[in-house]
Each structure stands twice: as structure tokens, then as C-alpha cells.
C-alpha atoms as a PDB file:
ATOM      1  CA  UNK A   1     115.711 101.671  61.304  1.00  0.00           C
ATOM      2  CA  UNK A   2     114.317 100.815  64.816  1.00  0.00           C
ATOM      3  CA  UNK A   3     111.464 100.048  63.385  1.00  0.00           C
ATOM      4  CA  UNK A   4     112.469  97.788  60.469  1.00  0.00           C
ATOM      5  CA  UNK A   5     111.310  94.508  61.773  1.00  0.00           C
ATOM      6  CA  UNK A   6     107.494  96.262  61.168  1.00  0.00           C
ATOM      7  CA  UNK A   7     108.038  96.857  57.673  1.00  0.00           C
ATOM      8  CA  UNK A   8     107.948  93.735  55.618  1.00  0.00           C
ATOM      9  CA  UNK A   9     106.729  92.843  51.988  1.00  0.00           C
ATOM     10  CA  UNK A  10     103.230  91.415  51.664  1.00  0.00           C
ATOM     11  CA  UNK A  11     101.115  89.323  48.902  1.00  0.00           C
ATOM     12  CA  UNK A  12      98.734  91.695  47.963  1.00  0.00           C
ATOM     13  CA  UNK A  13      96.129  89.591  47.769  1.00  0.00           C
ATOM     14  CA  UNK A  14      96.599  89.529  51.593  1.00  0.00           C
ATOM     15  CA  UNK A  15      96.301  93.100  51.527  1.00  0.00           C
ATOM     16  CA  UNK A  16      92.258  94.266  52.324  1.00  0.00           C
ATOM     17  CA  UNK A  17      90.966  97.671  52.033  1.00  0.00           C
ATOM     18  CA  UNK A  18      89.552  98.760  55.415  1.00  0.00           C
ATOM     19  CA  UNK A  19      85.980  98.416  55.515  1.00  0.00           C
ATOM     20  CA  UNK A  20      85.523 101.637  58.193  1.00  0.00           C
ATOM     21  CA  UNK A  21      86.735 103.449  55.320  1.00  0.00           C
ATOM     22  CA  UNK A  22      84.713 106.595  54.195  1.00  0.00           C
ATOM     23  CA  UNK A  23      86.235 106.258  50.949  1.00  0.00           C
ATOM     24  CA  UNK A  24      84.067 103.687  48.497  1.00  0.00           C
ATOM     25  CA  UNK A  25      85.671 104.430  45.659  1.00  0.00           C
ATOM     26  CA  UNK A  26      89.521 103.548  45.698  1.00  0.00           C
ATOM     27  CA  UNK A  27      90.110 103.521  42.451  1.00  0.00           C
ATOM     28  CA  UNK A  28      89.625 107.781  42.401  1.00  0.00           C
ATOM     29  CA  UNK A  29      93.033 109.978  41.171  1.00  0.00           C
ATOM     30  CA  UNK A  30      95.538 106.456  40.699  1.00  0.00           C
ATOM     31  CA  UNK A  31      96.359 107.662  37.244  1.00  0.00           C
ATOM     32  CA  UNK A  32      99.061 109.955  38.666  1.00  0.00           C
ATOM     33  CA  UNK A  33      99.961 107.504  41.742  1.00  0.00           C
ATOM     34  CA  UNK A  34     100.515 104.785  39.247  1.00  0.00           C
ATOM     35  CA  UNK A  35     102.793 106.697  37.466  1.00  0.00           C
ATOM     36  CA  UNK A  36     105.659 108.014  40.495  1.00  0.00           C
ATOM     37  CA  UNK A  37     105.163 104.248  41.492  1.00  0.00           C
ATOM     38  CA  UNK A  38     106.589 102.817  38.306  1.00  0.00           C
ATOM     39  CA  UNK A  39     108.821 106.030  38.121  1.00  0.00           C
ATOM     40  CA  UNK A  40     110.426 106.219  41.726  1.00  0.00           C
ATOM     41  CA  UNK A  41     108.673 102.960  43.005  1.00  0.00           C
ATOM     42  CA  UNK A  42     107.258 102.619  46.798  1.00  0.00           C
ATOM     43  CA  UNK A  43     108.894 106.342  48.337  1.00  0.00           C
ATOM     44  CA  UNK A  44     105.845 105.428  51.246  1.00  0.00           C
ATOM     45  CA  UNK A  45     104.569 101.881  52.638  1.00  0.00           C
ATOM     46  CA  UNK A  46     100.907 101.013  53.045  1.00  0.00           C
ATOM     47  CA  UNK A  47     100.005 100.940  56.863  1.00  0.00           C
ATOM     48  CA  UNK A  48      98.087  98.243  57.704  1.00  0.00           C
ATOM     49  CA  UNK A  49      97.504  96.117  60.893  1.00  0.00           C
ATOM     50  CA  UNK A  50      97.535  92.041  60.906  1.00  0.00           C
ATOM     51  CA  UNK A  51      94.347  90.302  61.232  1.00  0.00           C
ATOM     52  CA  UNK A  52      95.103  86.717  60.955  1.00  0.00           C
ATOM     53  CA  UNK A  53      96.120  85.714  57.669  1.00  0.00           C
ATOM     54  CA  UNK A  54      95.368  89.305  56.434  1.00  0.00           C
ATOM     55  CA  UNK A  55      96.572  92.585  56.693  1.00  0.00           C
ATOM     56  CA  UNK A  56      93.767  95.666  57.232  1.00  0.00           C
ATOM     57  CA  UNK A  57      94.924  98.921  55.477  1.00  0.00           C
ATOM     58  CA  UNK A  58      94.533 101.952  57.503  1.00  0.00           C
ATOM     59  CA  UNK A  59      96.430 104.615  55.317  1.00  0.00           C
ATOM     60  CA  UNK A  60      97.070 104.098  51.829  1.00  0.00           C
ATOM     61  CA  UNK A  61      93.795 102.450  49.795  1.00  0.00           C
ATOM     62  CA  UNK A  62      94.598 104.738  47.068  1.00  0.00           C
ATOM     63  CA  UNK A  63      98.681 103.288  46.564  1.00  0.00           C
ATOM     64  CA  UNK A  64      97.107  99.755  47.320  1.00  0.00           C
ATOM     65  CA  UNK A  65      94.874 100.210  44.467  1.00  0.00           C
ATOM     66  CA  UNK A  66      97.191 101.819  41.799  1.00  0.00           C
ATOM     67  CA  UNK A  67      99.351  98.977  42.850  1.00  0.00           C
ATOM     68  CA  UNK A  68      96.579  96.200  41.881  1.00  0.00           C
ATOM     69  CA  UNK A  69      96.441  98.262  38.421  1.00  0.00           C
ATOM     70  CA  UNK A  70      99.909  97.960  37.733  1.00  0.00           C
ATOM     71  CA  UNK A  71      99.637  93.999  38.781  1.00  0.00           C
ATOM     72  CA  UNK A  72     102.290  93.939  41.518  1.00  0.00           C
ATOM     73  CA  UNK A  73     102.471  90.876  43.285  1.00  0.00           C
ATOM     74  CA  UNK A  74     103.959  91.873  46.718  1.00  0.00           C
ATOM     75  CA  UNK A  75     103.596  95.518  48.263  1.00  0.00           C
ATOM     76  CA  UNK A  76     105.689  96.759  51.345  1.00  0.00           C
ATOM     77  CA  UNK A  77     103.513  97.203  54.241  1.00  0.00           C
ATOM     78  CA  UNK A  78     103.991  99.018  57.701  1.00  0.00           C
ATOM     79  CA  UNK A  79     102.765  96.736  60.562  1.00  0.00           C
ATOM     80  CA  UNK A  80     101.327  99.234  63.285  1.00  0.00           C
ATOM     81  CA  UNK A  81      99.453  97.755  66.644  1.00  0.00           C
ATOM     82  CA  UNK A  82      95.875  96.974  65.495  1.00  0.00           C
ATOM     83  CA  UNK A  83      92.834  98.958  67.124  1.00  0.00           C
ATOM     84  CA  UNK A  84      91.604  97.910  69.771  1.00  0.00           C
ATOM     85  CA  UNK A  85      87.656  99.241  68.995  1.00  0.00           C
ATOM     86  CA  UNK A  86      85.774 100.325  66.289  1.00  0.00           C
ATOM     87  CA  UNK A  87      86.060 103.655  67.526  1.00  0.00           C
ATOM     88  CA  UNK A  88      89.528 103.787  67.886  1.00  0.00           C
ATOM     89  CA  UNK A  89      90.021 102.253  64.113  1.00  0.00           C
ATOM     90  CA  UNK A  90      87.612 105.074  63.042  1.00  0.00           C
ATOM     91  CA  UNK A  91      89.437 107.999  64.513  1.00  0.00           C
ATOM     92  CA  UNK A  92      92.742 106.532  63.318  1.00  0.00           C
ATOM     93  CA  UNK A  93      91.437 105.874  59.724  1.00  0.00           C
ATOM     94  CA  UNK A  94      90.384 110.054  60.265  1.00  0.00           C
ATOM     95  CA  UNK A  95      93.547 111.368  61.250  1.00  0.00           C
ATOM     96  CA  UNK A  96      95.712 109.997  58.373  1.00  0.00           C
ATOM     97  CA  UNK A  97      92.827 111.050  55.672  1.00  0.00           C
ATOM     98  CA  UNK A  98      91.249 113.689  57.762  1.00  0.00           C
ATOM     99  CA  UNK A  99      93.798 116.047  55.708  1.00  0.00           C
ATOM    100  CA  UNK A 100      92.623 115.108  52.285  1.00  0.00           C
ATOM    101  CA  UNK A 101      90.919 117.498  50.100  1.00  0.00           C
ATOM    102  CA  UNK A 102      89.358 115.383  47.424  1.00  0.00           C
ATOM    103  CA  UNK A 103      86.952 113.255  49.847  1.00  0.00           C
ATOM    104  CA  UNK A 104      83.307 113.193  48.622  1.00  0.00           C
ATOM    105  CA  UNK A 105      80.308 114.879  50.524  1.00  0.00           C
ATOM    106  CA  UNK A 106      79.093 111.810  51.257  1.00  0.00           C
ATOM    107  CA  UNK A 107      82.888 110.530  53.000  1.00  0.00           C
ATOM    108  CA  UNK A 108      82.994 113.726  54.712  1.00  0.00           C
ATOM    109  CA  UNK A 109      79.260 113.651  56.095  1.00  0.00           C
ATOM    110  CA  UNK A 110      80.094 109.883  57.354  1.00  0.00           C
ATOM    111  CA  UNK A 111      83.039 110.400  59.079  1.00  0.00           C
ATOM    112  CA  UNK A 112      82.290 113.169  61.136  1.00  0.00           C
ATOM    113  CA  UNK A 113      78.739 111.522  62.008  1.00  0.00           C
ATOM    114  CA  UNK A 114      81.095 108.811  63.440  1.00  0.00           C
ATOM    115  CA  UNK A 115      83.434 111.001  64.882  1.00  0.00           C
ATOM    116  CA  UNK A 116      80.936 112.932  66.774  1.00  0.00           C
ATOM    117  CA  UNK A 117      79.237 109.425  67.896  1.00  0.00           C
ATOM    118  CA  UNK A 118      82.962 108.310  69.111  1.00  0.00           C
ATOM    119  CA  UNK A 119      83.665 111.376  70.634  1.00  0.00           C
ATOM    120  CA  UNK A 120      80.185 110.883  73.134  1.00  0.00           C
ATOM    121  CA  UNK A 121      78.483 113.162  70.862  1.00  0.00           C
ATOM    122  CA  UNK A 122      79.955 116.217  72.185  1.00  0.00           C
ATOM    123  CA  UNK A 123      78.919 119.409  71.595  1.00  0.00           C
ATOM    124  CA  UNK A 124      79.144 120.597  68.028  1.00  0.00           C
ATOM    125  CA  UNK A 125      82.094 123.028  69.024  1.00  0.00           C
ATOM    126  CA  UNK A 126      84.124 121.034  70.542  1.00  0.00           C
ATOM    127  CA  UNK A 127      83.855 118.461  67.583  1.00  0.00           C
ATOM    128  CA  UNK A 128      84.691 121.357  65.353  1.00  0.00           C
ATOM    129  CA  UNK A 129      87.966 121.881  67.300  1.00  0.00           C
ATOM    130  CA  UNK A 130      88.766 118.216  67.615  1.00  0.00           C
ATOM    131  CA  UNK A 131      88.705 118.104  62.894  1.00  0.00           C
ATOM    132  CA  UNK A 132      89.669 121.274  62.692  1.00  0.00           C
ATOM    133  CA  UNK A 133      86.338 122.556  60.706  1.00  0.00           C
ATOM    134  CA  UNK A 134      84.276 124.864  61.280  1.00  0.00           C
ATOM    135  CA  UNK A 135      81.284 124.635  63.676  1.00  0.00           C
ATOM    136  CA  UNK A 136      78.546 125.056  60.543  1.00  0.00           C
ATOM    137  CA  UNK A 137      80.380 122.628  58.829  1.00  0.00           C
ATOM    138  CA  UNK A 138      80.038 119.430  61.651  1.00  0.00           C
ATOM    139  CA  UNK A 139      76.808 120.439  62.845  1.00  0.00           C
ATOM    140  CA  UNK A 140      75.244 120.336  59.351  1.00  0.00           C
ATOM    141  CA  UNK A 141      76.710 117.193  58.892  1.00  0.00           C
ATOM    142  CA  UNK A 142      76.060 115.640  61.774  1.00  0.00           C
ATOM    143  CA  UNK A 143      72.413 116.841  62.089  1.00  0.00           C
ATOM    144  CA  UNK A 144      71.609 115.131  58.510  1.00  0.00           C
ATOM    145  CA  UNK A 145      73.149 111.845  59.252  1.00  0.00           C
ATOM    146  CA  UNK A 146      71.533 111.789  63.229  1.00  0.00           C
ATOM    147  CA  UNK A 147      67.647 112.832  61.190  1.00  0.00           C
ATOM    148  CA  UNK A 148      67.520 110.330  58.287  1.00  0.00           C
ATOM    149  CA  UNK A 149      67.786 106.343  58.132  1.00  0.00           C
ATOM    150  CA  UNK A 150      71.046 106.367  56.980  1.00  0.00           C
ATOM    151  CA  UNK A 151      69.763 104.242  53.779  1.00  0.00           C
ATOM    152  CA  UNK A 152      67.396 107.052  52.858  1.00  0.00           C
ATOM    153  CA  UNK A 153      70.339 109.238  51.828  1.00  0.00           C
ATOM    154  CA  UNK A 154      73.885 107.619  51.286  1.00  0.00           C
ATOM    155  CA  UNK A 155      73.621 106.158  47.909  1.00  0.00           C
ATOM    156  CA  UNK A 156      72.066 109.460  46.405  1.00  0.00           C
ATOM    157  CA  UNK A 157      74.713 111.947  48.419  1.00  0.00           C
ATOM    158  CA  UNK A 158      77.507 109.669  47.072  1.00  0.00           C
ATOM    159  CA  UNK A 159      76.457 110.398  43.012  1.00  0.00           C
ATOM    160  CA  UNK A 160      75.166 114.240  44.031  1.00  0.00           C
ATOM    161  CA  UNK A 161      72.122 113.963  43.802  1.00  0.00           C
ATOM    162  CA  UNK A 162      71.297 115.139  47.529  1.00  0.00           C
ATOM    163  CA  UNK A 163      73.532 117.789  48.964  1.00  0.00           C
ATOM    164  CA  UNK A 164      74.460 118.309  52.316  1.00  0.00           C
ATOM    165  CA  UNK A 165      72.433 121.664  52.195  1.00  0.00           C
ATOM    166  CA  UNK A 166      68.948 120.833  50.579  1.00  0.00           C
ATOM    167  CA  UNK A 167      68.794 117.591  53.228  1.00  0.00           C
ATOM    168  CA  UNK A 168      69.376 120.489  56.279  1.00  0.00           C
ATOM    169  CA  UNK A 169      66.545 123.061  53.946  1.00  0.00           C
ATOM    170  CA  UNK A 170      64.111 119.937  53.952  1.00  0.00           C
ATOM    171  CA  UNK A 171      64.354 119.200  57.780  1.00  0.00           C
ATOM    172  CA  UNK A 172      63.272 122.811  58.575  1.00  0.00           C
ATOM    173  CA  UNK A 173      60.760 122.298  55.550  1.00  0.00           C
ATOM    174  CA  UNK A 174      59.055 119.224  57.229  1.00  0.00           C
ATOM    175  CA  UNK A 175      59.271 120.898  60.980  1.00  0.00           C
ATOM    176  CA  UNK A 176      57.594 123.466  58.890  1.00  0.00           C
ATOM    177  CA  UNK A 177      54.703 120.990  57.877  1.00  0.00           C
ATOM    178  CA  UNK A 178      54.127 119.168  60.873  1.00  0.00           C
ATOM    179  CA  UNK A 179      54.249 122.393  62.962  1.00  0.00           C
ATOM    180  CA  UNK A 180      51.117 123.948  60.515  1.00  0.00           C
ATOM    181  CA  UNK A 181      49.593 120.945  59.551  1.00  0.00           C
ATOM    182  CA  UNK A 182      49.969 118.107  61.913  1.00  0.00           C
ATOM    183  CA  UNK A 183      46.581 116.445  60.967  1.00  0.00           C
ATOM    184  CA  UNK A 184      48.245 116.167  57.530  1.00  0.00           C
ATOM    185  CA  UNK A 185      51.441 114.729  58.792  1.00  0.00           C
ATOM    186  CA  UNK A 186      49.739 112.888  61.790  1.00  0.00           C
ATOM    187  CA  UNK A 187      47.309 111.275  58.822  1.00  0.00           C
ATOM    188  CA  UNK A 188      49.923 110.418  56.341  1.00  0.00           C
ATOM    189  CA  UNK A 189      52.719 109.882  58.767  1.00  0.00           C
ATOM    190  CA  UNK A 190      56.000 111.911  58.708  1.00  0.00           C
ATOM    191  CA  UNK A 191      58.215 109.280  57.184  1.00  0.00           C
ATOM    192  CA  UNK A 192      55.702 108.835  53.813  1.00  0.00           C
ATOM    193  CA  UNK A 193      56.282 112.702  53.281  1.00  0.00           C
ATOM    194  CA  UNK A 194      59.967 112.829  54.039  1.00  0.00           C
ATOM    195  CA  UNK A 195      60.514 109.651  51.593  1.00  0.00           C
ATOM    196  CA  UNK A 196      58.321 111.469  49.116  1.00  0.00           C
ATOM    197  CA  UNK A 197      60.198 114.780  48.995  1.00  0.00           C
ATOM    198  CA  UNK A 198      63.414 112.728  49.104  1.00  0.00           C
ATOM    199  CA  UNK A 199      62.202 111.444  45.472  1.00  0.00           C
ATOM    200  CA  UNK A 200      60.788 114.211  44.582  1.00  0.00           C
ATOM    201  CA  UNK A 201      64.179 116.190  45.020  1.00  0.00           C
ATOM    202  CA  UNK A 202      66.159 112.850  43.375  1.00  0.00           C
ATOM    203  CA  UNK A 203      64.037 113.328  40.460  1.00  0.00           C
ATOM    204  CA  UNK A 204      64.663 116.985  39.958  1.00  0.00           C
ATOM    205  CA  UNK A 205      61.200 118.160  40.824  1.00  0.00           C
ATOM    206  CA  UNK A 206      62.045 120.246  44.258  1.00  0.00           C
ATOM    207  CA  UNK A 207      64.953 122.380  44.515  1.00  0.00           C
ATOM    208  CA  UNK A 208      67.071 124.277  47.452  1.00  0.00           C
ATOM    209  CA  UNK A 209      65.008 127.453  46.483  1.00  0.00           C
ATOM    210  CA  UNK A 210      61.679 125.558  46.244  1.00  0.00           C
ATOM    211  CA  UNK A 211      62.148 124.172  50.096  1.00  0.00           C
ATOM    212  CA  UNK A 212      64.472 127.380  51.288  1.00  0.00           C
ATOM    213  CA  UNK A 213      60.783 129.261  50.708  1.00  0.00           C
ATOM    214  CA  UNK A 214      58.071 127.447  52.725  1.00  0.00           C
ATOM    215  CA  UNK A 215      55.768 129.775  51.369  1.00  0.00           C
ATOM    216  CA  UNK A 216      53.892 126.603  49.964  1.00  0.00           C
ATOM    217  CA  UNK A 217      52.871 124.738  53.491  1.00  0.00           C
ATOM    218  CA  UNK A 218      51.600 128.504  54.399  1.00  0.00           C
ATOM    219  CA  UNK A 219      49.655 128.947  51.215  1.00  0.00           C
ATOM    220  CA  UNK A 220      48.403 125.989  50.339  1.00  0.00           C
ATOM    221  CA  UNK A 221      45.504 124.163  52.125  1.00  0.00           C
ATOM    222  CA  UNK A 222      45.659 120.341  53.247  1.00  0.00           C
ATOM    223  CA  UNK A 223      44.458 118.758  50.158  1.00  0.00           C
ATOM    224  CA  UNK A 224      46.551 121.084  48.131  1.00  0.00           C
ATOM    225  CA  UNK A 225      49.487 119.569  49.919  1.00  0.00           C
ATOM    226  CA  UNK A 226      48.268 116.344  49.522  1.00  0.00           C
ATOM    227  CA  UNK A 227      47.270 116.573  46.006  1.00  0.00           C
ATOM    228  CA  UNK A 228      51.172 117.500  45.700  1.00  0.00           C
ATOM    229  CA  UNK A 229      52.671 114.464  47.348  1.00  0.00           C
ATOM    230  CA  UNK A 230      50.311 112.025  45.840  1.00  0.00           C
ATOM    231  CA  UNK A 231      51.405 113.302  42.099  1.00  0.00           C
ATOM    232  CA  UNK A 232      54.977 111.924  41.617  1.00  0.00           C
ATOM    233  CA  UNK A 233      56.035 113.874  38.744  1.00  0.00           C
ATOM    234  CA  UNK A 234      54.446 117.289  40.151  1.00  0.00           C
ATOM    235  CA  UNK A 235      56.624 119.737  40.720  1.00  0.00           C
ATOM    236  CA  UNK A 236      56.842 121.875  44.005  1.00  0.00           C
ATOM    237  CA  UNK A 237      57.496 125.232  42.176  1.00  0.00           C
ATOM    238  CA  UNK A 238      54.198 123.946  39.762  1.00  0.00           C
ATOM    239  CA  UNK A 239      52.261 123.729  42.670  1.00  0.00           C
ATOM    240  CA  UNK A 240      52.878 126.617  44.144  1.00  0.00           C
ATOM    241  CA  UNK A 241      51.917 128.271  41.109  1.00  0.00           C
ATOM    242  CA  UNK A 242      48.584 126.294  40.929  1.00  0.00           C
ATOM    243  CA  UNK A 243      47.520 128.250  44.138  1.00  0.00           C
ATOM    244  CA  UNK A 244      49.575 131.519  43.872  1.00  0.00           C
ATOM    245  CA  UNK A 245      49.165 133.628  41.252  1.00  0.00           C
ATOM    246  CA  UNK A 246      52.435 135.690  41.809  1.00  0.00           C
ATOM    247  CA  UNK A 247      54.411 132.850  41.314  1.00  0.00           C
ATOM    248  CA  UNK A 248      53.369 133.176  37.747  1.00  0.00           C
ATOM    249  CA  UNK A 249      55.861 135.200  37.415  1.00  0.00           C
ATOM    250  CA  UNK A 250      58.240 132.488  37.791  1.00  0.00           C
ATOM    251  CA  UNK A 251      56.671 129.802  35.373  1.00  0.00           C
ATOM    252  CA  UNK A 252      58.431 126.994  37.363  1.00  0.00           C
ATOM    253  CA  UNK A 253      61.848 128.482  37.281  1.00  0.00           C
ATOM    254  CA  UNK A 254      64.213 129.676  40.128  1.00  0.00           C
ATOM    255  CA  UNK A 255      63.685 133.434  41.253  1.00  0.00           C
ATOM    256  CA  UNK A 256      67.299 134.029  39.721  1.00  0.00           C
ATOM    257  CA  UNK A 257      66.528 132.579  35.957  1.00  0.00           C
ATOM    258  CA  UNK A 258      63.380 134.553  36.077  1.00  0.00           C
ATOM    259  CA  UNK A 259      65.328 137.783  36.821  1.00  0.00           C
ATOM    260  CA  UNK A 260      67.912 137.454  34.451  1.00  0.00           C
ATOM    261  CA  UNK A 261      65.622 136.588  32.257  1.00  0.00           C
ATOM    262  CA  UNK A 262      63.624 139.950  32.572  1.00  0.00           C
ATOM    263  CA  UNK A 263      66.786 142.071  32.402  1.00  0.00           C
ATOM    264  CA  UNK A 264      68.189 140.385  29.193  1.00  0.00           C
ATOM    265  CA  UNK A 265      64.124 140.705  27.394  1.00  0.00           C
ATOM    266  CA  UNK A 266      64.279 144.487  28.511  1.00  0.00           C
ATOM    267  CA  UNK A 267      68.386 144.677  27.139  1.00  0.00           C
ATOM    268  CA  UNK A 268      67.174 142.856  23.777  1.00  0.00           C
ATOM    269  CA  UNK A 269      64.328 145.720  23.477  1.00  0.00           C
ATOM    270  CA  UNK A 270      66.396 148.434  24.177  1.00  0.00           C
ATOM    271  CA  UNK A 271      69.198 147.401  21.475  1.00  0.00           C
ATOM    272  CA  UNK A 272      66.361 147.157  18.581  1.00  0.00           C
ATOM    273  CA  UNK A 273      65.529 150.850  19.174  1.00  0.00           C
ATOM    274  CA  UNK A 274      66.002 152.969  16.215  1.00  0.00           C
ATOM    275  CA  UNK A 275      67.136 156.960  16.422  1.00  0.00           C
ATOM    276  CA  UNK A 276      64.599 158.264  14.348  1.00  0.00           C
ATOM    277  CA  UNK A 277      65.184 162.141  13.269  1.00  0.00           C
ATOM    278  CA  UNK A 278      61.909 163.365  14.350  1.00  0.00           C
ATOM    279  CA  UNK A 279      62.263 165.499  18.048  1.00  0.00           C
ATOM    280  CA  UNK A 280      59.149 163.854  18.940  1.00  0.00           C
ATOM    281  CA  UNK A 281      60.144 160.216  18.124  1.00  0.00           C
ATOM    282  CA  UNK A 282      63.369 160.827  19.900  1.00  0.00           C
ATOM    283  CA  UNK A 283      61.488 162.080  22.747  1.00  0.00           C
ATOM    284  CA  UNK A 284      58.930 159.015  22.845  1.00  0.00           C
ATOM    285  CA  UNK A 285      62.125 156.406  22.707  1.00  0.00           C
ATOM    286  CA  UNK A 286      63.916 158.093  25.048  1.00  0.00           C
ATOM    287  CA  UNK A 287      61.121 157.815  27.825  1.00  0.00           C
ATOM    288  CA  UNK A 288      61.304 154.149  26.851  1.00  0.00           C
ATOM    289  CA  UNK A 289      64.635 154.047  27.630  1.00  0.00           C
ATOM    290  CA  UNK A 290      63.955 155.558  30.924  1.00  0.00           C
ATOM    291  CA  UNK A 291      61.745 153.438  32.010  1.00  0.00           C
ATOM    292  CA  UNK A 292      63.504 150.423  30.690  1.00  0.00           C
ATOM    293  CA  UNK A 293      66.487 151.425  32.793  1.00  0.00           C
ATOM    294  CA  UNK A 294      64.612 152.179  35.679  1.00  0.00           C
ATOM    295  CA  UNK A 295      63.344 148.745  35.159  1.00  0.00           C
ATOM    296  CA  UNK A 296      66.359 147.028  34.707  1.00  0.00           C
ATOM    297  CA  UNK A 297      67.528 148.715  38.049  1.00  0.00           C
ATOM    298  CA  UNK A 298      65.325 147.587  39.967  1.00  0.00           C
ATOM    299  CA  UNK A 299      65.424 143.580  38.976  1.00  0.00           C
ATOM    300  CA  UNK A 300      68.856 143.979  39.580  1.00  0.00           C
ATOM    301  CA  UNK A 301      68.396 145.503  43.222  1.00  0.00           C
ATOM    302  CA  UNK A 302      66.321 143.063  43.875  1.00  0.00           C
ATOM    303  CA  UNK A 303      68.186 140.222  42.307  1.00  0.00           C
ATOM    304  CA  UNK A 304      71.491 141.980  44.510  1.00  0.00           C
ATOM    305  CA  UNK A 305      69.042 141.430  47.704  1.00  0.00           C
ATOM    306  CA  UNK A 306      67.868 137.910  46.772  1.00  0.00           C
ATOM    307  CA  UNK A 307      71.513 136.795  46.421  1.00  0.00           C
ATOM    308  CA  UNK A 308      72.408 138.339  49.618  1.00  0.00           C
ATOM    309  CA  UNK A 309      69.451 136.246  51.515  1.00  0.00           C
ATOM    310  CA  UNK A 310      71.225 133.319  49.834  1.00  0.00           C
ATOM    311  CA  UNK A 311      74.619 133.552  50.641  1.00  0.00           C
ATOM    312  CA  UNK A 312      74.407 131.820  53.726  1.00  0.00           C
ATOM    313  CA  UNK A 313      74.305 128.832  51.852  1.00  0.00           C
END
């Protein structure tokens, strides 16, 4: 118990949640934690350090808030030597959650975006090493949160409606743009279409698929580009199909929903066949059948390659 005099019992109004912390919503999974601490009662201490009156958690938001649900007056808290930057309080908030499964997109995004910034911004492998993830997974990461004003993007990746892979599709998409039609961009500036696409994808109007495929920006002329920012309920796939007439195909919908849909219209047709008696009916439906299956084969080659080109997702 060398360390005893640390531990001591605080007021938990005293008690503050960290505000470095990824986390923003505490209150996530304290069903459970509620229930071992009225069961077997405090088995770990928060760890906080002392600022003035108040003590700053760094490990342990989650027990801190079950422990507010279940009204408790005083809370035992571990007393560790406060940071001395805001870099240093960042990694060490990181190491004692950098192990937890159930952060949001948004907490993970955050944190290594201010790990890498702590860490010099070193090169993406070495930051990979240093959290113990995989190279794709900081660079991505760190390449969305370095691109956009921060305030463009955090309150929509925290309820899902951004992911951390359409943001990376729509940087290449707008490089894209301003590499094939920089009078456009130069004209309306860069930030009015990255703000409008951001909407547009909030909204439900663009899709990973829609902005994977810049076959739009090489299809579509200036004003057709323009006419589909300026309409805010205009759909990327809808405009594409305004100047393509292949896309018809697709009616708006994702290149996988049209597919499936094809192969279930041509599996309907072939169950409504009849076996007529006649040689030459049977004949006639079975060339149907041939070509239906060769059909069907085909969509799903192609459906098997399209999948494949997506996988890297």
C-alpha cells in the first residue's frame, strides 16, 4: 500500500470529466457498470489529477458516471501527478482508453488526429506502430481531420451520418473536380462545393458509390455540374442519369440493388413457367430458360467483379 496516501475519497461533485476526452457521451454502456458497483462496489478507483479545488478524471468517465446515476455522494479517486501539457494529457487520456473497443468513429478519428499532431506529425507508419493500428487505418483518419474545418464534420461523424470512408471518397472526388474543371471550382470557390456535397451526402442525396465513380465530373459539362450543386434536393446518381443514358439502367439506385434486382425479375419469370406437353412448347421454354440462366450468370459475374472493386473499402 505504498501508494495509499494517493488514494483518498472525493465529493463527486468535485469530480470533472476531462474535457480532452474523445468520449462525449459518458453516459454509453453504465447499465452493466452500475450494476457490479452496487453488487461488488468500487473493485477499481477513478484516476484523476488535482486541479485546485477539483479533481480532472483521466481514466474512468464511464464508473464516474454510473456512479452519478446511482447518486453516490463520495467516490474513491487515485491521485496521479497531473500533465504537464496538453499533449502529454492527450496521450495519457489514449493509453488508458486507447484499448477500448466501443469508441465511436468520430472518438477514434479525433484522437489519432491529435496523436499524430503530438507525435510532430510523423509519418503515418510510425504513428501506426506507436496505437498499434494499422497504417490505412491512421492515415485515413488523420487525412480527414488535417482536410476539413474540423466543424464541417464532427457533429455529423458523431450521429453517422458521415463515415470515415465517404469523407476520404469525396476528397479524391473534389481533387477530381478542380483537376478537370478548375474554372468551375476557381468561379465558385472550392469550399462552396465541398460544403455543398457535405449536405448533399447529410441529406442522403450522394452516396460512397455515387462519389467512388467520378464518372459524373468526366461526363458532365460545367453547367451540368453547376446546375447539380445549385439544386439542393438533386441527387448525384439523378444527375448522372440526366446526361448518361446508361445510367438508366440504374434509375437512381446503387449498381448492387440494380443487379439483384435483375436476377430476382429473371428468377420470378423463370418460376411462373409452365411444362406444357407439347415437344415444341417444351422446346420454346426451355431456350427461355437458357437464356435466362445465361443471363442470370452473367449479372452475377459481374455483380462478383463489382464487389471485388469494392472491397477495399
Amino acid at each position: 500500500m505504498e501508494f495509499s496516501s494517493n488514494l483518498i475519497m472525493a465529493d463527486i461533485k468535485d469530480v470533472i470529466p476531462n474535457p480532452l476526452n474523445p468520449r462525449t457521451n459518458n453516459a454509453i454502456k453504465t447499465d452493466e457498470m452500475q450494476r457490479v458497483i452496487k453488487e461488488k462496489g468500487w473493485e477499481v478507483p477513478i484516476t484523476c489529477y488535482q486541479r485546485g479545488e477539483q479533481y480532472i478524471i483521466l481514466s474512468g468517465h464511464r464508473r464516474w458516471e454510473a456512479a452519478k446515476k446511482l447518486s453516490h455522494k463520495k467516490i474513491p479517486v487515485y491521485l496521479v501527478e497531473a500533465p504537464k501539457t496538453k499533449e502529454e494529457e492527450q496521450e495519457r487520456l489514449g493509453s488508458v482508453q486507447g484499448g477500448k473497443s466501443d469508441w465511436s468513429v468520430y472518438e477514434w478519428a479525433k484522437h489519432t488526429y491529435d496523436m499524430w499532431i503530438y507525435w510532430d506529425k510523423c509519418s503515418f507508419s510510425e504513428l501506426a506502430r506507436k496505437m498499434n493500428k494499422s497504417c490505412a487505418f491512421v492515415s485515413l483518419r488523420v487525412q480527414i481531420f488535417n482536410y476539413y474545418p474540423h466543424s464541417e464534420i464532427e457533429e455529423n461523424l458523431k450521429n453517422n451520418k458521415y463515415s470515415i470512408s465517404i469523407l476520404s471518397f469525396l476528397i479524391k472526388w473534389l481533387d477530381t473536380l478542380s483537376r478537370l474543371k478548375p474554372e468551375l471550382v476557381e468561379h465558385y470557390k472550392l469550399e462552396m462545393v465541398r460544403t455543398t456535397m457535405l449536405t448533399k451526402i447529410e441529406k442522403g442525396l450522394v452516396g460512397i458509390l455515387d462519389i467512388k465513380n467520378d464518372l459524373f465530373i468526366h461526363k458532365a459539362s460545367n453547367e451540368q455540374v453547376e446546375k447539380f450543386l445549385k439544386e439542393p434536393n438533386k441527387k448525384l446518381s439523378e444527375a448522372l442519369l440526366d446526361i448518361d443514358g446508361y445510367s438508366k439502367r440504374y434509375r437512381g439506385k446503387s449498381k448492387i440493388k440494380a443487379y439483384v434486382n435483375e436476377i430476382n425479375n429473371a428468377n420470378d419469370i423463370i418460376k411462373r413457367l409452365g411444362l406444357p406437353e407439347a415437344v415444341e412448347e417444351r422446346a420454346k421454354i426451355q431456350r427461355i430458360l437458357n437464356d435466362y440462366n445465361g443471363l442470370i450468370l452473367n449479372l452475377k459475374a459481374d455483380l462478383q467483379a463489382y464487389l471485388n472493386d469494392t472491397s477495399s473499402l
